[in-house]
PDB file of N, CA and C in Angstrom:
ATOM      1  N   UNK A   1     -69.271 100.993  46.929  1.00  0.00           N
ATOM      2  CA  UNK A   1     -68.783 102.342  46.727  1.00  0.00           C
ATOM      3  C   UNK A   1     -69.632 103.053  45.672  1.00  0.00           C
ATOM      4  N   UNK A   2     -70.416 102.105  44.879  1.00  0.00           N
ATOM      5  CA  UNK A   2     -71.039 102.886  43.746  1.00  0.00           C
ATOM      6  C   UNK A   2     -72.403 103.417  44.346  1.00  0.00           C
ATOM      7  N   UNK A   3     -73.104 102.522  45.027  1.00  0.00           N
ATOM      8  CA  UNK A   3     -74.093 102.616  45.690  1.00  0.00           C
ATOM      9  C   UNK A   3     -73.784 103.920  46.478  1.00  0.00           C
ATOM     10  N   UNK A   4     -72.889 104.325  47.322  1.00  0.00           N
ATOM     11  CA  UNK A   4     -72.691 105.365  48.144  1.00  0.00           C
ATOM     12  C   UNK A   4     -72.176 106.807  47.261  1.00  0.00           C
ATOM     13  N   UNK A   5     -71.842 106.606  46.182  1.00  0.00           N
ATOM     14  CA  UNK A   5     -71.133 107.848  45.177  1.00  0.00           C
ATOM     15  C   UNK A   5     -72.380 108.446  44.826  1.00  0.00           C
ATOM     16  N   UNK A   6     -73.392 107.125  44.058  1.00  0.00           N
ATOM     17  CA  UNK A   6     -74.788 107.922  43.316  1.00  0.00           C
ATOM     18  C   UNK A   6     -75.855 108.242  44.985  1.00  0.00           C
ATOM     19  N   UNK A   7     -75.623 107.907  45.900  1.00  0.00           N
ATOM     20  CA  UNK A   7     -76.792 108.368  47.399  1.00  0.00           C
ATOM     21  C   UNK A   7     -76.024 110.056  47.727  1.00  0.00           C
ATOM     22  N   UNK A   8     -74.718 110.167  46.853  1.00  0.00           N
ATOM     23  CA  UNK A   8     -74.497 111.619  47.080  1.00  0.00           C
ATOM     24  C   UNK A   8     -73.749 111.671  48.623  1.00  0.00           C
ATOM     25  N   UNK A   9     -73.059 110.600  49.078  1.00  0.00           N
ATOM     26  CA  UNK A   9     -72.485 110.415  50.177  1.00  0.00           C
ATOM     27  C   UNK A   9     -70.846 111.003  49.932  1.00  0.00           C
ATOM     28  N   UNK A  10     -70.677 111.498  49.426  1.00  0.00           N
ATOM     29  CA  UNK A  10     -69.212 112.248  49.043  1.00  0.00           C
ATOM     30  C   UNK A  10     -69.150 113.252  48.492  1.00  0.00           C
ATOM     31  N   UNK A  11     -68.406 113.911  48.930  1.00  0.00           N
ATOM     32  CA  UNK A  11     -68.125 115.274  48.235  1.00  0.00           C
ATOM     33  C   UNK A  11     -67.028 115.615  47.249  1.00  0.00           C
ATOM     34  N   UNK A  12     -67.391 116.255  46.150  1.00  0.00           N
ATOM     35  CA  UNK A  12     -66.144 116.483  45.142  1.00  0.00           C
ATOM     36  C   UNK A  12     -65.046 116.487  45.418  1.00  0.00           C
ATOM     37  N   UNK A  13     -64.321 117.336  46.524  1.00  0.00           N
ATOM     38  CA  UNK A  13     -63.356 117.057  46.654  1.00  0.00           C
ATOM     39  C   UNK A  13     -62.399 115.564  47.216  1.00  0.00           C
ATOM     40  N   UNK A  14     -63.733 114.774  47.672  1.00  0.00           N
ATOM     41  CA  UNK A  14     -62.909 113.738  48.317  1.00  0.00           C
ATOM     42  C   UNK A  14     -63.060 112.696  47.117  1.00  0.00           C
ATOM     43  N   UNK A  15     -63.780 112.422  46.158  1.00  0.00           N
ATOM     44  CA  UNK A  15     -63.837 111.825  45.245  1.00  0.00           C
ATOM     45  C   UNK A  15     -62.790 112.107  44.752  1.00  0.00           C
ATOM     46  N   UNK A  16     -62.218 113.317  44.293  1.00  0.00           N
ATOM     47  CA  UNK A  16     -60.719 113.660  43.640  1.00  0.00           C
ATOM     48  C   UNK A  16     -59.566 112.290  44.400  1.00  0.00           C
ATOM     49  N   UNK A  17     -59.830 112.971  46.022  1.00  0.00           N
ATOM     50  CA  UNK A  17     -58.573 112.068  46.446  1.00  0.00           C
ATOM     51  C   UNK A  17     -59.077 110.595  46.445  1.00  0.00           C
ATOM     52  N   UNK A  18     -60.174 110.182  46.021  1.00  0.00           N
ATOM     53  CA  UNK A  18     -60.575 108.520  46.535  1.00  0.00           C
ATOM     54  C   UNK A  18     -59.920 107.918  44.403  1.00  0.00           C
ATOM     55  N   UNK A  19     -60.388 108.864  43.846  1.00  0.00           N
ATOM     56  CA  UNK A  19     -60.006 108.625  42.408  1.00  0.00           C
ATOM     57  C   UNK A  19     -58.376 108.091  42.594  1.00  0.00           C
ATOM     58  N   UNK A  20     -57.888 109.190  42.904  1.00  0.00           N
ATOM     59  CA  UNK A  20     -56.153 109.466  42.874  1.00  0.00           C
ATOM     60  C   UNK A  20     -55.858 108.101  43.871  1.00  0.00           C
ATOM     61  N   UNK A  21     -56.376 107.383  44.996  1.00  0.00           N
ATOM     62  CA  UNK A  21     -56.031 106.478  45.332  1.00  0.00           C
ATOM     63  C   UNK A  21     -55.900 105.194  45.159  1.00  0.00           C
ATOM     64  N   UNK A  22     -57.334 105.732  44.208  1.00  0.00           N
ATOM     65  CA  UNK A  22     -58.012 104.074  43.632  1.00  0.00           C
ATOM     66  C   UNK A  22     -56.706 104.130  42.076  1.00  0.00           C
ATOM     67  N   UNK A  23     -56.136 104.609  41.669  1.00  0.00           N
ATOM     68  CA  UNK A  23     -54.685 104.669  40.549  1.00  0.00           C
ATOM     69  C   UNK A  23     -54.019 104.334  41.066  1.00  0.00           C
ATOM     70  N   UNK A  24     -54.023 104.592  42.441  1.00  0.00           N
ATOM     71  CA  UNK A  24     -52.010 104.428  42.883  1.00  0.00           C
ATOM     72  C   UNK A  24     -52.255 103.234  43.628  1.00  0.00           C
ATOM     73  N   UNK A  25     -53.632 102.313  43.829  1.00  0.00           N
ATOM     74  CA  UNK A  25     -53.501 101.323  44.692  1.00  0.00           C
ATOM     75  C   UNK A  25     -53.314 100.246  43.614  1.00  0.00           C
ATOM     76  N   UNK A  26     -54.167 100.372  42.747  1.00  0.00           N
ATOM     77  CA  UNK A  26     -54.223  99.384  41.105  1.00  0.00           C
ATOM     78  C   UNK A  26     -52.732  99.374  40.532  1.00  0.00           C
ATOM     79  N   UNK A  27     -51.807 100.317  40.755  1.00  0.00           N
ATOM     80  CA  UNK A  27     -50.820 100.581  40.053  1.00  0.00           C
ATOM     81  C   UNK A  27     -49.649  99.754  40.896  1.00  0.00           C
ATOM     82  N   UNK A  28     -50.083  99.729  42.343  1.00  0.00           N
ATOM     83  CA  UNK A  28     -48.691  99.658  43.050  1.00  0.00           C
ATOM     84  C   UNK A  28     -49.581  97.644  42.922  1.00  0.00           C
ATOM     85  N   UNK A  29     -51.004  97.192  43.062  1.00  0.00           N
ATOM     86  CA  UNK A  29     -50.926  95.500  42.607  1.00  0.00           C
ATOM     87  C   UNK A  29     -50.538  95.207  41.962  1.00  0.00           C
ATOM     88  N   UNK A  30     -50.545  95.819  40.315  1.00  0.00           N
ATOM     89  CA  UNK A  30     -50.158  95.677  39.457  1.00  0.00           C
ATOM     90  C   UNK A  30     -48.333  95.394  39.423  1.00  0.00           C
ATOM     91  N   UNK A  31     -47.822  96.209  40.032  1.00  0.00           N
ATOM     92  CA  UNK A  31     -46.305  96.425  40.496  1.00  0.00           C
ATOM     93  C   UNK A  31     -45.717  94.731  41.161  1.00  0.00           C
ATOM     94  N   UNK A  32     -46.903  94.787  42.033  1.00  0.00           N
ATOM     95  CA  UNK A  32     -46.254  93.511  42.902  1.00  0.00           C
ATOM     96  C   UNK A  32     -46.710  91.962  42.415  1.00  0.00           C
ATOM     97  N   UNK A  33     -47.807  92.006  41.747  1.00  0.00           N
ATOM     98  CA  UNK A  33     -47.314  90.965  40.465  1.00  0.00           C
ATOM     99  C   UNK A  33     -46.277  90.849  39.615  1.00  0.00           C
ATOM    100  N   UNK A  34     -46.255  91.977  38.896  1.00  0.00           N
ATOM    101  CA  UNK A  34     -44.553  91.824  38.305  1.00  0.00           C
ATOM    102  C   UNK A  34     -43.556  91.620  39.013  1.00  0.00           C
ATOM    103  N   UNK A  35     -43.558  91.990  40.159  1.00  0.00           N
ATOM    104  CA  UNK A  35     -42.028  91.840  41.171  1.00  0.00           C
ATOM    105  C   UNK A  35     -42.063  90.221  41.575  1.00  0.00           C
ATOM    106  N   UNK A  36     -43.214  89.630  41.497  1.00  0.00           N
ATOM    107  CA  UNK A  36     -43.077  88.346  41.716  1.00  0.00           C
ATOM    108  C   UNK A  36     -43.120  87.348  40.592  1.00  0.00           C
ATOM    109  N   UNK A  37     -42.933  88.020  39.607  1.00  0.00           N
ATOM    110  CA  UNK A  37     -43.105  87.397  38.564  1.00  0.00           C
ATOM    111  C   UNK A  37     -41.352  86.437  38.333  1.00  0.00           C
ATOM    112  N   UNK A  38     -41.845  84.922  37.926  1.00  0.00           N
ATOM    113  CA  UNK A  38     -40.088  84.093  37.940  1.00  0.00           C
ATOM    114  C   UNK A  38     -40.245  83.957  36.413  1.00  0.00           C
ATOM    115  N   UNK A  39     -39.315  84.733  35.901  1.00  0.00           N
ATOM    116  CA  UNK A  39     -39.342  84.200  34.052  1.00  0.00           C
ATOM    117  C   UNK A  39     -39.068  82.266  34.631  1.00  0.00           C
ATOM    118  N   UNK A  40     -38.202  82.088  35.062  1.00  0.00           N
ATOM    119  CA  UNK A  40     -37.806  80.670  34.829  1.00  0.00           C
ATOM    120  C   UNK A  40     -38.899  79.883  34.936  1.00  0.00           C
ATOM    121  N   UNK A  41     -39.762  80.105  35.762  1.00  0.00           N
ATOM    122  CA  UNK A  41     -41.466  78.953  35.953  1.00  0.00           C
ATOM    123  C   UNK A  41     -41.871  79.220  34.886  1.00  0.00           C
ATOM    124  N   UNK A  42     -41.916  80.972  34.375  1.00  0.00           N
ATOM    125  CA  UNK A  42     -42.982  80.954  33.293  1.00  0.00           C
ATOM    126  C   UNK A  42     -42.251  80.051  31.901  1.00  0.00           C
ATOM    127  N   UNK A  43     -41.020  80.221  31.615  1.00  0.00           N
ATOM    128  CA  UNK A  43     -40.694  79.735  30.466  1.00  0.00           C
ATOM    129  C   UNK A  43     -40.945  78.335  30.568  1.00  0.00           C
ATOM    130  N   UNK A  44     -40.987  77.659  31.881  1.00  0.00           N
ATOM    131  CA  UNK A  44     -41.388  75.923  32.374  1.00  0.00           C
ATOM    132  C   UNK A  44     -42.495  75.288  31.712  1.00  0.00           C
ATOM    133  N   UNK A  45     -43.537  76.567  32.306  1.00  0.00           N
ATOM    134  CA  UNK A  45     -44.874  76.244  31.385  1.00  0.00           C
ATOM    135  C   UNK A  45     -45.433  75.749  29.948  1.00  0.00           C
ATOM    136  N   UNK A  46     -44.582  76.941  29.661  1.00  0.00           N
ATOM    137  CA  UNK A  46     -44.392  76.729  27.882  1.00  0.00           C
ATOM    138  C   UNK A  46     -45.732  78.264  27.657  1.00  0.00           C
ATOM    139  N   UNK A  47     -45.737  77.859  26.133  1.00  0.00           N
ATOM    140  CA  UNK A  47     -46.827  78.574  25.499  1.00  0.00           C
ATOM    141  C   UNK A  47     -47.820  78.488  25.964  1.00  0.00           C
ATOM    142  N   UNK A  48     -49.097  77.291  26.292  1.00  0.00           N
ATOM    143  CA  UNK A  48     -50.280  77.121  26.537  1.00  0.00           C
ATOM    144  C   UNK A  48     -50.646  78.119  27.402  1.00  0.00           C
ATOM    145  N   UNK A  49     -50.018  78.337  28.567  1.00  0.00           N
ATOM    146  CA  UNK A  49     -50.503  79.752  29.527  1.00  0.00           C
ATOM    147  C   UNK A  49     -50.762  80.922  28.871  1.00  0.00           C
ATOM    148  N   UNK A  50     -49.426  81.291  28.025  1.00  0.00           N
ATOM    149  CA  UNK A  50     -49.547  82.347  27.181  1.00  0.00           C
ATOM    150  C   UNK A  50     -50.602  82.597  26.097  1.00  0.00           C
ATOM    151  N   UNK A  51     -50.878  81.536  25.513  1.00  0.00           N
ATOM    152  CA  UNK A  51     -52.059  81.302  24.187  1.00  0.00           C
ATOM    153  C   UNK A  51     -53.513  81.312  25.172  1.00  0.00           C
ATOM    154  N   UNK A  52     -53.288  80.781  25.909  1.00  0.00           N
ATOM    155  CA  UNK A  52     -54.998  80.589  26.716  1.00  0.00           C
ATOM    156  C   UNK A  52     -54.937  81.950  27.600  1.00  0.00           C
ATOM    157  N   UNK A  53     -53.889  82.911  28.176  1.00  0.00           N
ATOM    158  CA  UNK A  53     -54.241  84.430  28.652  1.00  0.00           C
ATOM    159  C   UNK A  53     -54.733  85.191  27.443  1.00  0.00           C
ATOM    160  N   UNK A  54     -53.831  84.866  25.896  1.00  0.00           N
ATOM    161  CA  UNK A  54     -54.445  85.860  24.769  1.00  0.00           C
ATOM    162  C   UNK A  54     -55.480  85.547  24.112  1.00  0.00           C
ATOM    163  N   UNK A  55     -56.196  84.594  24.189  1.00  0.00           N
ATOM    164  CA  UNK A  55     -57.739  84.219  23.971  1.00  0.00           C
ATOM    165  C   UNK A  55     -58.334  84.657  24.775  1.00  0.00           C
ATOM    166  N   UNK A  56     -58.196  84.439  26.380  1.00  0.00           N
ATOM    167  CA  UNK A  56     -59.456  85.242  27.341  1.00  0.00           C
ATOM    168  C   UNK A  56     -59.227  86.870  27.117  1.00  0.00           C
ATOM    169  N   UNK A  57     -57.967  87.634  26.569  1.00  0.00           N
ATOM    170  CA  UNK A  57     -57.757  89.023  26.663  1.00  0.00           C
ATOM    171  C   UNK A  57     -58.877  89.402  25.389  1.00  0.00           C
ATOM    172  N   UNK A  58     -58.370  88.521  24.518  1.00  0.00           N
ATOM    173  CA  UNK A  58     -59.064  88.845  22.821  1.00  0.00           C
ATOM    174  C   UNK A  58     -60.703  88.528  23.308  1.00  0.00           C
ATOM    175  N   UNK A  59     -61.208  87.714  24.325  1.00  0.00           N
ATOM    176  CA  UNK A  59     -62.472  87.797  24.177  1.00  0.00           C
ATOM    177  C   UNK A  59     -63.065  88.559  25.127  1.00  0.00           C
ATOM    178  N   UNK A  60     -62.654  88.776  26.411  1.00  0.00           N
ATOM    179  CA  UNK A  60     -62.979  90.371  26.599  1.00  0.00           C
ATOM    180  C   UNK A  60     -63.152  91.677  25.885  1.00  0.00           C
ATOM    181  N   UNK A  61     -62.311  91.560  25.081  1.00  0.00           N
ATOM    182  CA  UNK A  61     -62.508  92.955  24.326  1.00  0.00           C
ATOM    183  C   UNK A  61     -63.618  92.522  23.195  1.00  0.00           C
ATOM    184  N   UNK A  62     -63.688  91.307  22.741  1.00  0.00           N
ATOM    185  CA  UNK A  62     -64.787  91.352  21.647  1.00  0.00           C
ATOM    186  C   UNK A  62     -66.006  91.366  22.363  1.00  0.00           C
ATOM    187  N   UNK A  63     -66.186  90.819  23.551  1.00  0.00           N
ATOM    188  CA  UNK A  63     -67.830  91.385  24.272  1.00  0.00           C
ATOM    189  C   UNK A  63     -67.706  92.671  24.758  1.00  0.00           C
ATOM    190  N   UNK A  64     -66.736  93.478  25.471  1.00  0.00           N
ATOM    191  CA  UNK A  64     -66.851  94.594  25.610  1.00  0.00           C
ATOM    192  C   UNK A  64     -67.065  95.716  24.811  1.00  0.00           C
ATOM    193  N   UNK A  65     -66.597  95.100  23.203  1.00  0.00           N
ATOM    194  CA  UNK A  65     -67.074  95.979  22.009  1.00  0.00           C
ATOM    195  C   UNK A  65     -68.112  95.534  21.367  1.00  0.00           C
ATOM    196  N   UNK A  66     -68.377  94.601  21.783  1.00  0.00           N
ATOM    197  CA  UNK A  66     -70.104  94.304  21.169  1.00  0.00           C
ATOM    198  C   UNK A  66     -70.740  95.268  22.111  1.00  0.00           C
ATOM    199  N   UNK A  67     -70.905  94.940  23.548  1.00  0.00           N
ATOM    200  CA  UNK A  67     -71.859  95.516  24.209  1.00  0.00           C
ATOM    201  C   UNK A  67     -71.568  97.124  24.104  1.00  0.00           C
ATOM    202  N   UNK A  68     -70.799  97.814  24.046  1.00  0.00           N
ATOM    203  CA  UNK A  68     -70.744  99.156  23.134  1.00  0.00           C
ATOM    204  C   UNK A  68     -71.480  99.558  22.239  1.00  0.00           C
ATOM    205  N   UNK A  69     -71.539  98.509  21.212  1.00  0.00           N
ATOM    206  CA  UNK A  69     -71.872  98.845  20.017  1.00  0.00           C
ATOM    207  C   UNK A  69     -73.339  98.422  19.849  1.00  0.00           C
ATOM    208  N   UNK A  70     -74.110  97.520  20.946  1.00  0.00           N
ATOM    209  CA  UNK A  70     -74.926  97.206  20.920  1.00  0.00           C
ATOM    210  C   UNK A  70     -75.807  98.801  21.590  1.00  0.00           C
ATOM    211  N   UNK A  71     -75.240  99.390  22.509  1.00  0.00           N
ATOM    212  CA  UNK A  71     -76.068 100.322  23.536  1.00  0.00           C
ATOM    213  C   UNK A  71     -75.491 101.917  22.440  1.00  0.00           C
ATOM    214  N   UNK A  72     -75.169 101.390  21.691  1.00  0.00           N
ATOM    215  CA  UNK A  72     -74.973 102.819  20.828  1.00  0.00           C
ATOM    216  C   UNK A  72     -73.769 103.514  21.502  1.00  0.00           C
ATOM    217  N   UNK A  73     -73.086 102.922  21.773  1.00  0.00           N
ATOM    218  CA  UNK A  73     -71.444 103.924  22.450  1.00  0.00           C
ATOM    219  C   UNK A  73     -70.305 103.846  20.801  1.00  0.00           C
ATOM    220  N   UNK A  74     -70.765 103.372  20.547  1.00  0.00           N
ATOM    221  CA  UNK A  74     -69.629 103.103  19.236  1.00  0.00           C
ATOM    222  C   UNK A  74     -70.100 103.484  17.876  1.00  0.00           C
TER     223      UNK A  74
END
């Protein structure tokens, strides 16, 4: 899709509606993970799931703010 946006294969207005779709499609996955979400498995697990999702979250954001700060965005 990126390849076809920068060849100038779309027109402003349909980019508006491909934007507005690409929100409401992310929004409604996002939705149906939570709807399937079982507190009772997750509490089964324990912590370790929880501690090892907030280490990969925390280290995404520390390379995504390096490489920012490396290309001069920050």
């Amino acid at each position: 899709m990126v390849g076809l946006n920068s060849a100038g294969v779309f027109r402003p207005e349909t980019l508006d509606s491909l934007k507005n779709l690409s929100k409401f499609l992310m929004v409604a996955a996002l939705a149906a993970i939570g709807l399937n979400t079982k507190f009772k498995e997750m509490k089964k697990s324990g912590i370790n799931p929880m501690i090892h999702g907030f280490i990969t979250s925390l280290l995404v954001v520390i390379v995504a703010i390096s490489v920012e700060y490396f290309m001069g965005l920050v």
